[in-house]
Protein backbone atom coordinates (compact mmCIF):
# COMPACT_ATOMS: atom_id res chain seq x y z
CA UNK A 1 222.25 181.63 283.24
CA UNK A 2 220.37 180.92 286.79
CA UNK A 3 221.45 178.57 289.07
CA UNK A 4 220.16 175.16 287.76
CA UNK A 5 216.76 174.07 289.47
CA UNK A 6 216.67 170.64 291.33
CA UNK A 7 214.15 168.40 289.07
CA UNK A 8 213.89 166.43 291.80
CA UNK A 9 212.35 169.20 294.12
CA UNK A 10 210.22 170.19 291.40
CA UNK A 11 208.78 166.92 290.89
CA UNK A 12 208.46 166.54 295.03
CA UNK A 13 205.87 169.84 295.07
CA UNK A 14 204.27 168.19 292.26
CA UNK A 15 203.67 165.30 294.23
CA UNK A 16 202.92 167.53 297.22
CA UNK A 17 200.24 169.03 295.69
CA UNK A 18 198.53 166.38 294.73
CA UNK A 19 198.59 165.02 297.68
CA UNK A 20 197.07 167.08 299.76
CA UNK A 21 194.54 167.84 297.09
CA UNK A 22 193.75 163.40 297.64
CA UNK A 23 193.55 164.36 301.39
CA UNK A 24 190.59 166.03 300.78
CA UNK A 25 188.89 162.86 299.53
CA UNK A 26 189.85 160.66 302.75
CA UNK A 27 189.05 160.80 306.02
CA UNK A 28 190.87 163.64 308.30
CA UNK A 29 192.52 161.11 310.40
CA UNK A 30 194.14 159.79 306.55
CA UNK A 31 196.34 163.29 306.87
CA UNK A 32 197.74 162.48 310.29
CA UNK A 33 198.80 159.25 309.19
CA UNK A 34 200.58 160.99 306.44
CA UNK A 35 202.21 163.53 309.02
CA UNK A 36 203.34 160.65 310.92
CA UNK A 37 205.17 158.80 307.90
CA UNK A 38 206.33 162.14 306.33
CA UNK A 39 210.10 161.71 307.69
CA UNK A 40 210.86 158.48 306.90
CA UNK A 41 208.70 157.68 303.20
CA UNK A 42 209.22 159.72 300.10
CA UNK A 43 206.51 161.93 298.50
CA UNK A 44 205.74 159.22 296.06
CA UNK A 45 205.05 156.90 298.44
CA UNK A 46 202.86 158.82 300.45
CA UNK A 47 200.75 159.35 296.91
CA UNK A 48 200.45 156.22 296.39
CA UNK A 49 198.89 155.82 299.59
CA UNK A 50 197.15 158.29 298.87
CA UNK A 51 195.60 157.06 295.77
CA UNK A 52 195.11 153.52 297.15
CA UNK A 53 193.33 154.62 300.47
CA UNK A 54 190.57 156.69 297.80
CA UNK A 55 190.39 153.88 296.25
CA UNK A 56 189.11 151.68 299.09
CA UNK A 57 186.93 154.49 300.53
CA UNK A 58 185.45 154.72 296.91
CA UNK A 59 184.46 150.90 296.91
CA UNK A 60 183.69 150.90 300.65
CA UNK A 61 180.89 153.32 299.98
CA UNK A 62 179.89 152.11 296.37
CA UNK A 63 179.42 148.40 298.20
CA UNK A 64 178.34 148.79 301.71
CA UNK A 65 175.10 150.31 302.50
CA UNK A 66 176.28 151.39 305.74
CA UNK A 67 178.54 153.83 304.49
CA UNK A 68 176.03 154.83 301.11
CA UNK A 69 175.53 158.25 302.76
CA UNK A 70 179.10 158.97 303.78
CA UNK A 71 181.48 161.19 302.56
CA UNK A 72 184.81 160.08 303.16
CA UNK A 73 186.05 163.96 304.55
CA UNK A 74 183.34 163.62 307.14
CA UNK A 75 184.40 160.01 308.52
CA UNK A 76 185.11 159.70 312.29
CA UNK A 77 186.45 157.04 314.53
CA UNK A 78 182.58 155.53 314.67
CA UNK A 79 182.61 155.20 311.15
CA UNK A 80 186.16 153.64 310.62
CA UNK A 81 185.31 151.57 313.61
CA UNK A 82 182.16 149.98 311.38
CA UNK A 83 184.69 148.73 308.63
CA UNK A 84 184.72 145.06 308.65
CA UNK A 85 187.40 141.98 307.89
CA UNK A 86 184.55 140.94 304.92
CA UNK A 87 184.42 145.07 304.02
CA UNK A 88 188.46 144.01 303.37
CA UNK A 89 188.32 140.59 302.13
CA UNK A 90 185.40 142.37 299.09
CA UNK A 91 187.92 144.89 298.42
CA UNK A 92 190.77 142.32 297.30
CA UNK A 93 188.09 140.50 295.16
CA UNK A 94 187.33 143.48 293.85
CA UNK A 95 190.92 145.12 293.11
CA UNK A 96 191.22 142.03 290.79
CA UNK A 97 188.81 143.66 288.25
CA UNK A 98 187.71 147.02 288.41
CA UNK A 99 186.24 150.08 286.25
CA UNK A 100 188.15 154.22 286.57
CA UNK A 101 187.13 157.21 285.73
CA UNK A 102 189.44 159.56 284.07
CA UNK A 103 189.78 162.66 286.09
CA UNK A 104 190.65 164.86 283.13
CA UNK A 105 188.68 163.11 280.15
CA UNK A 106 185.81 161.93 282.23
CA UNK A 107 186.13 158.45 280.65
CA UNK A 108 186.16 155.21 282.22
CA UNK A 109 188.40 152.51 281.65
CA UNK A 110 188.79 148.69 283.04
CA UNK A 111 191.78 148.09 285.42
CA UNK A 112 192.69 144.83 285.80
CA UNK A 113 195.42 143.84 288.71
CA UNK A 114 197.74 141.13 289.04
CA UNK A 115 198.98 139.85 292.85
CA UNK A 116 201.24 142.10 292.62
CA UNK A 117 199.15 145.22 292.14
CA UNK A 118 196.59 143.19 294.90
CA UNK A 119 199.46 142.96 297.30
CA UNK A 120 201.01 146.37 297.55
CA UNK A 121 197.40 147.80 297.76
CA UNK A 122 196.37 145.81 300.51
CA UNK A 123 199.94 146.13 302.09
CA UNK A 124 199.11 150.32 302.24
CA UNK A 125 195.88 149.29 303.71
CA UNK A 126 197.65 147.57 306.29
CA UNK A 127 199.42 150.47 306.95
CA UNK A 128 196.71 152.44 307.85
CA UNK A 129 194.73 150.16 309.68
CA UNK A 130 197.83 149.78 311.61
CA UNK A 131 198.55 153.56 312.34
CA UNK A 132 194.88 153.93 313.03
CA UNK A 133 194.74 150.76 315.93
CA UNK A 134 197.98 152.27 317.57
CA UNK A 135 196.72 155.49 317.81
CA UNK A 136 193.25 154.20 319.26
CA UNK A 137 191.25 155.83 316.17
CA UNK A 138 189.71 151.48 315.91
CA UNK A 139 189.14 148.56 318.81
CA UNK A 140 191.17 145.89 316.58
CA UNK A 141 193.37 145.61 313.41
CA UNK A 142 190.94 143.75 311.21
CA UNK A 143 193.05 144.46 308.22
CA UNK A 144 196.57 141.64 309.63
CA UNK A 145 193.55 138.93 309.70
CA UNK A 146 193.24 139.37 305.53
CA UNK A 147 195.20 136.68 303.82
CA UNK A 148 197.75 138.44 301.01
CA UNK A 149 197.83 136.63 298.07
CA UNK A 150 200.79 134.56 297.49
CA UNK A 151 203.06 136.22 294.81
CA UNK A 152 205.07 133.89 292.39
CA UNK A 153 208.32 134.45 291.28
CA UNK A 154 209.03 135.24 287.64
CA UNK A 155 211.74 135.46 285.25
CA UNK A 156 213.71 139.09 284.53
CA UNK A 157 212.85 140.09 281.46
CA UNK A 158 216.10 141.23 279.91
CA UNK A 159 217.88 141.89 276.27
CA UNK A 160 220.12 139.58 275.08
CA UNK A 161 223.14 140.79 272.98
CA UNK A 162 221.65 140.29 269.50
CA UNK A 163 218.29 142.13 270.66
CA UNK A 164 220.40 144.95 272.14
CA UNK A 165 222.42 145.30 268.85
CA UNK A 166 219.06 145.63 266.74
CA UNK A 167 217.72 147.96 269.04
CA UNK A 168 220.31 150.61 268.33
CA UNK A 169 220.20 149.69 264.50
CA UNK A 170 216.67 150.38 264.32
CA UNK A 171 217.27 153.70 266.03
CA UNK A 172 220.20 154.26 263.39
CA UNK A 173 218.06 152.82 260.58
CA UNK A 174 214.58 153.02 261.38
CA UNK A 175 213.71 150.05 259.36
CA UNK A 176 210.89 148.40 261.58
CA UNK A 177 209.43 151.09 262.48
CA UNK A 178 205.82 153.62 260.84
CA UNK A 179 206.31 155.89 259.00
CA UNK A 180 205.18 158.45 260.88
CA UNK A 181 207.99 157.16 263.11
CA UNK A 182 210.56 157.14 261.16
CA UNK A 183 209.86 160.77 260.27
CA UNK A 184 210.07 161.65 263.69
CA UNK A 185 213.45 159.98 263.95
CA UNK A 186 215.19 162.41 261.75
CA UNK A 187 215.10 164.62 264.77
CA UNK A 188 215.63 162.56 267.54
CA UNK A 189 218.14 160.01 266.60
CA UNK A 190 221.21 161.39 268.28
CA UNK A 191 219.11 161.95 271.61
CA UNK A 192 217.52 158.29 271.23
CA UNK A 193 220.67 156.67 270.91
CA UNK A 194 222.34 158.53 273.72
CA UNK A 195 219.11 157.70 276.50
CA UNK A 196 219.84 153.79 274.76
CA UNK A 197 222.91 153.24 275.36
CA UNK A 198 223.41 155.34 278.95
CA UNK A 199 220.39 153.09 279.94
CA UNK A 200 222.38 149.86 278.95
CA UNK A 201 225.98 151.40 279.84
CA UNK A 202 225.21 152.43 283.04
CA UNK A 203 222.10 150.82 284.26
CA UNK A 204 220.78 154.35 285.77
CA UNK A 205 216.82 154.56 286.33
CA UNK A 206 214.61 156.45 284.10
CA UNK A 207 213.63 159.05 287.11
CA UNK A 208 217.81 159.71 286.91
CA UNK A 209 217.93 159.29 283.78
CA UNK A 210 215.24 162.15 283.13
CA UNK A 211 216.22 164.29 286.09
CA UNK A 212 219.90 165.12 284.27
CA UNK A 213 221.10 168.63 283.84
CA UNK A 214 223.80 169.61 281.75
CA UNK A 215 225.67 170.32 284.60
CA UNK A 216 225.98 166.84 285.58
CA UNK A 217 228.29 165.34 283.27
CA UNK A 218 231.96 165.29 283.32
CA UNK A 219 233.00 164.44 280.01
CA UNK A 220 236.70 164.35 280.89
CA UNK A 221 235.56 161.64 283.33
CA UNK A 222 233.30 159.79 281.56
CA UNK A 223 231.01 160.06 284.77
CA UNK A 224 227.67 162.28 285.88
CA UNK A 225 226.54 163.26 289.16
CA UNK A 226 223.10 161.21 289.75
CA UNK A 227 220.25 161.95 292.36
CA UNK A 228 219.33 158.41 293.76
CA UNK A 229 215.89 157.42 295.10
CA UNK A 230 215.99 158.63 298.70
CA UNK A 231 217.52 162.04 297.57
CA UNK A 232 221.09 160.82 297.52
CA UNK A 233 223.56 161.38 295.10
CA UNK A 234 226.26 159.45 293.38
CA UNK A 235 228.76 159.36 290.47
CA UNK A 236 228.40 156.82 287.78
CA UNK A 237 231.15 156.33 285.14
CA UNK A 238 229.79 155.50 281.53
CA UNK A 239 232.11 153.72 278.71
CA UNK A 240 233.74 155.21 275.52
CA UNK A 241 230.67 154.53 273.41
CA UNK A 242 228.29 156.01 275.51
CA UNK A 243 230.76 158.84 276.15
CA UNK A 244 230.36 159.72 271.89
CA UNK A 245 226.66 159.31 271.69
CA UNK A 246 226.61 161.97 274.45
CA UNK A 247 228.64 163.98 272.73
CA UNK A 248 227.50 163.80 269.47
CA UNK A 249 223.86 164.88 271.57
CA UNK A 250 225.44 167.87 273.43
CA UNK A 251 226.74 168.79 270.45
CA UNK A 252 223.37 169.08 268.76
CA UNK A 253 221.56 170.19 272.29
CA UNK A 254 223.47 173.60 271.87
CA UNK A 255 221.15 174.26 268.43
CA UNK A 256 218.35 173.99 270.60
CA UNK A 257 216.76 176.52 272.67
CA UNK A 258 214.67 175.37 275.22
CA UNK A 259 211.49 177.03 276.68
CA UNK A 260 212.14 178.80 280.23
CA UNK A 261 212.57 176.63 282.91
CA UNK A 262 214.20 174.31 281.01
CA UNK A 263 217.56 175.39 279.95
CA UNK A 264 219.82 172.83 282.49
CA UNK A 265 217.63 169.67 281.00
CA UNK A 266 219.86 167.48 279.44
CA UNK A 267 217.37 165.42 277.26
CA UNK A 268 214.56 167.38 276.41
CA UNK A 269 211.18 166.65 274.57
CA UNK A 270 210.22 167.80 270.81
CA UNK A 271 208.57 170.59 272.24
CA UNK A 272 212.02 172.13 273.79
CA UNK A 273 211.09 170.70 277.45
CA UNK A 274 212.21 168.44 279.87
CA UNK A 275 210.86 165.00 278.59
CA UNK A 276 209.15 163.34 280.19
CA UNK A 277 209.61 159.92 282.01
CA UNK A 278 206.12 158.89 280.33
CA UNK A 279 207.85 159.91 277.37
CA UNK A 280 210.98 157.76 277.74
CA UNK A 281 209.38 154.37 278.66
CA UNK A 282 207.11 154.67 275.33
CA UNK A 283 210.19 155.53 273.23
CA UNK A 284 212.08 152.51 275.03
CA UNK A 285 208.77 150.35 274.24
CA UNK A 286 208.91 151.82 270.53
CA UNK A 287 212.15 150.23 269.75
CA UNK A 288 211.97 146.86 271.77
CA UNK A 289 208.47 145.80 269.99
CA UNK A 290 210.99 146.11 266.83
CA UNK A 291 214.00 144.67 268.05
CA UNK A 292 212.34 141.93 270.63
CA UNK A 293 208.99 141.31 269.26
CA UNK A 294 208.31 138.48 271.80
CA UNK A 295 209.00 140.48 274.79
CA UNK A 296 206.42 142.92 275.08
CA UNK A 297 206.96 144.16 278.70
CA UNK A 298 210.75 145.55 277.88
CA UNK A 299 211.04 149.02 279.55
CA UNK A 300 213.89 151.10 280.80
CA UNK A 301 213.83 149.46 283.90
CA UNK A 302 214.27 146.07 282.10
CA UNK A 303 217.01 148.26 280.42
CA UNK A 304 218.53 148.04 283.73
CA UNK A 305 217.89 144.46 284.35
CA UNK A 306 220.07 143.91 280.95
CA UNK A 307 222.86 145.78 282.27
CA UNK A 308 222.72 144.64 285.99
CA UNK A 309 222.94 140.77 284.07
CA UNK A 310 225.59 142.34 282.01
CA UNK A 311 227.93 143.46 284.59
CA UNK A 312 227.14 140.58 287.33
CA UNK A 313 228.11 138.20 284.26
CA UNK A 314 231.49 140.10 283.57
CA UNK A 315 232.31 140.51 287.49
CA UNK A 316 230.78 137.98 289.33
CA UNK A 317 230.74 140.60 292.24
CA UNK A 318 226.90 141.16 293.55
CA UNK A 319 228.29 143.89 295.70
CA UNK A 320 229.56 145.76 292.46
CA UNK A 321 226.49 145.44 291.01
CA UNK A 322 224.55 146.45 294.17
CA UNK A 323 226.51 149.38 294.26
CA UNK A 324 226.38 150.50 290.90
CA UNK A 325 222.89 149.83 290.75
CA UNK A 326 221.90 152.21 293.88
CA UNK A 327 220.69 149.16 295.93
CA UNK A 328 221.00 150.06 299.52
CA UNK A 329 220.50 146.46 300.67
CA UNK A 330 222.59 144.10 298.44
CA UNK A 331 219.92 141.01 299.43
CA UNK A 332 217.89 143.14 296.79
CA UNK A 333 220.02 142.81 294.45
CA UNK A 334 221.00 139.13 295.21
CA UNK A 335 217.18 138.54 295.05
CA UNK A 336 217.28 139.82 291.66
CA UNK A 337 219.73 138.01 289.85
CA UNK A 338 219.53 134.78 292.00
CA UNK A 339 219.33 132.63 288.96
CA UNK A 340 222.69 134.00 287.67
CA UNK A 341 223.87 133.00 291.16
CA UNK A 342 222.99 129.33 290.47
CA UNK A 343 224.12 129.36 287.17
CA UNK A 344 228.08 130.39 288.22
CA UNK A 345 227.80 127.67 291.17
CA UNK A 346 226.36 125.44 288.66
CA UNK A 347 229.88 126.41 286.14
CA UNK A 348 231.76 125.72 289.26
CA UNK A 349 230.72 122.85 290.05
CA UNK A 350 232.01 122.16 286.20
CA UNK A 351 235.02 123.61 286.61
CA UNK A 352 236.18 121.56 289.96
CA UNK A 353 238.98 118.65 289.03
CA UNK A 354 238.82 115.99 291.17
CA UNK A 355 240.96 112.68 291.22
CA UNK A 356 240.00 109.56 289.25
CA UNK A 357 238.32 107.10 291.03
CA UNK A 358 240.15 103.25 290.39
CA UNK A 359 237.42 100.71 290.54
CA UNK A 360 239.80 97.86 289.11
CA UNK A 361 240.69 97.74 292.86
CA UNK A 362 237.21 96.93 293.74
CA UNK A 363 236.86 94.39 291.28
């Protein structure tokens, strides 16, 4: 068998090419700025630069007569030097409602963004505006002068025990679900239940989680080798019960004969590839609707949430959970699960015996 291929670097040429197939949409100067964050970003940030900056160039010529005869290759300094702080403050209207085309189907559909998706578009505009003033490509940095809106904080979405349970006994069962789903269940059961419960036992990432070869697990450990976000890697132990389902999956992933170039996959797709992580989140979204009706944003990464509340509420140590989680800055993490934070000082503040206070003295 050949030495197993780094998903990872596949999915990083992917990326690559795509990229510099966007670059040909955006102004030449866009490409240096991607040269000059090329060290320190990863390929999937630069894309979505990539696809954000089209974006604006796409309105900015759609909406502005001045630039109704541009092509966004072709723009120079004097053009990018036209761009205005109302050219900016139109596009943030605008990201709030907007129609795409489908590059493959031709079809256009509405996208509609939240602050969030407002904010992180305008942040990469920022970005370049800011590369482009340093390196004297503009006169002034209209884009700092844009107001960003102000984001609100909201709950984590999470599983509680009980919904956790009846997800795994609707993957055992498939009561809940079509039935054209529950005929597809009769061959993926064992693999469902093992991406399940390593998402909840381990709180790994669905990029990890589909990136896993073979090779990776230890099963005298109880532990796989994981590629982190940034390229590094680390060892995560699992518990007992995940430890069977895996098993119990290897054991049927031997029947199975994958198409070339898939063979080290450990979870692969029904057509003998290496799924997909498009292809996890809808299978995670499949059972959730079924076992938490009410909660209709639960993905893997709300997977993680659950076992990130899970393990800060059996520890009480934020720095295990930072750890375990792959946070590099454990202020992330702290951010995340700051209500559990008030809740234990809230118990503690319970828990404190103090002395009884005699008032007969006073009277």
């Amino acid at each position: 068998m050949a030495e197993p291929l780094s998903y990872r670097a596949q999915v990083d040429a992917q990326r690559m090419d795509r990229l510099r197939q966007l670059q040909k949409e955006l102004p030449i100067v866009c490409t240096d700025f991607f040269r000059s964050i090329a060290q320190t970003t990863s390929t999937l940030t630069r894309l979505a630069y990539a696809y954000d900056f089209r974006l604006f160039f796409q309105y900015l010529i759609a909406e502005n007569p001045l630039f109704g005869d541009c092509e966004p290759r072709l723009m120079d300094d004097d053009d990018l030097k036209k761009i205005k702080m109302r050219d900016i403050d139109g596009y943030q209207e605008y990201l709030s409602q907007y129609y795409v085309t489908d590059e493959e189907s031709g079809e256009s559909h509405l996208v509609q963004n939240h602050d969030l998706g407002i904010m992180r578009k305008l942040c990469s505009l920022r970005s370049l505006f800011e590369y482009l003033f340093k390196n004297g490509h503009i006169d002034a940095n209209i884009a700092t002068l844009v107001t960003l809106p102000k984001l609100h904080d909201k709950p984590i979405l999470r599983l509680e025990p009980q919904e956790m349970q009846k997800m795994l006994d609707t993957v055992a069962t498939g009561e809940g679900l079509t039935a054209r789903q529950q005929k597809l269940l009769e061959f993926t059961r064992v693999r469902d239940t093992a991406m399940l419960l390593l998402f909840l036992g381990t709180g790994i990432r669905v990029s990890e989680c589909v990136g896993l070869n073979i090779e990776d697990l230890d099963l005298e450990l109880n532990a796989f080798l994981v590629t982190r976000k940034g390229g590094n890697q680390s060892i995560l132990y699992y518990p007992d019960q995940v430890a069977d389902a895996l098993k119990e999956y290897l054991a049927q992933r031997e029947t199975i004969t994958p198409q070339e170039g898939h063979e080290h996959a450990l979870f692969l797709s029904m057509q003998k590839r290496r799924i997909t992580q498009r292809a996890v989140q809808n299978l995670v979204k499949k059972y959730a609707l079924v076992a938490a009706p009410l909660k209709k944003r639960i993905s893997p990464h709300k997977l993680r949430s659950t076992f990130g509340t899970n393990l800060y509420n059996e520890t009480g140590d934020i720095y295990l959970v930072a750890d375990v989680l792959g946070h590099s800055d454990v202020n992330t993490t702290r951010r995340h699960y700051a209500d559990m934070t008030d809740a234990h000082k809230r118990e503690a503040a319970r828990r404190i015996a103090l002395p009884t206070v005699d008032k007969t003295s006073e009277e």
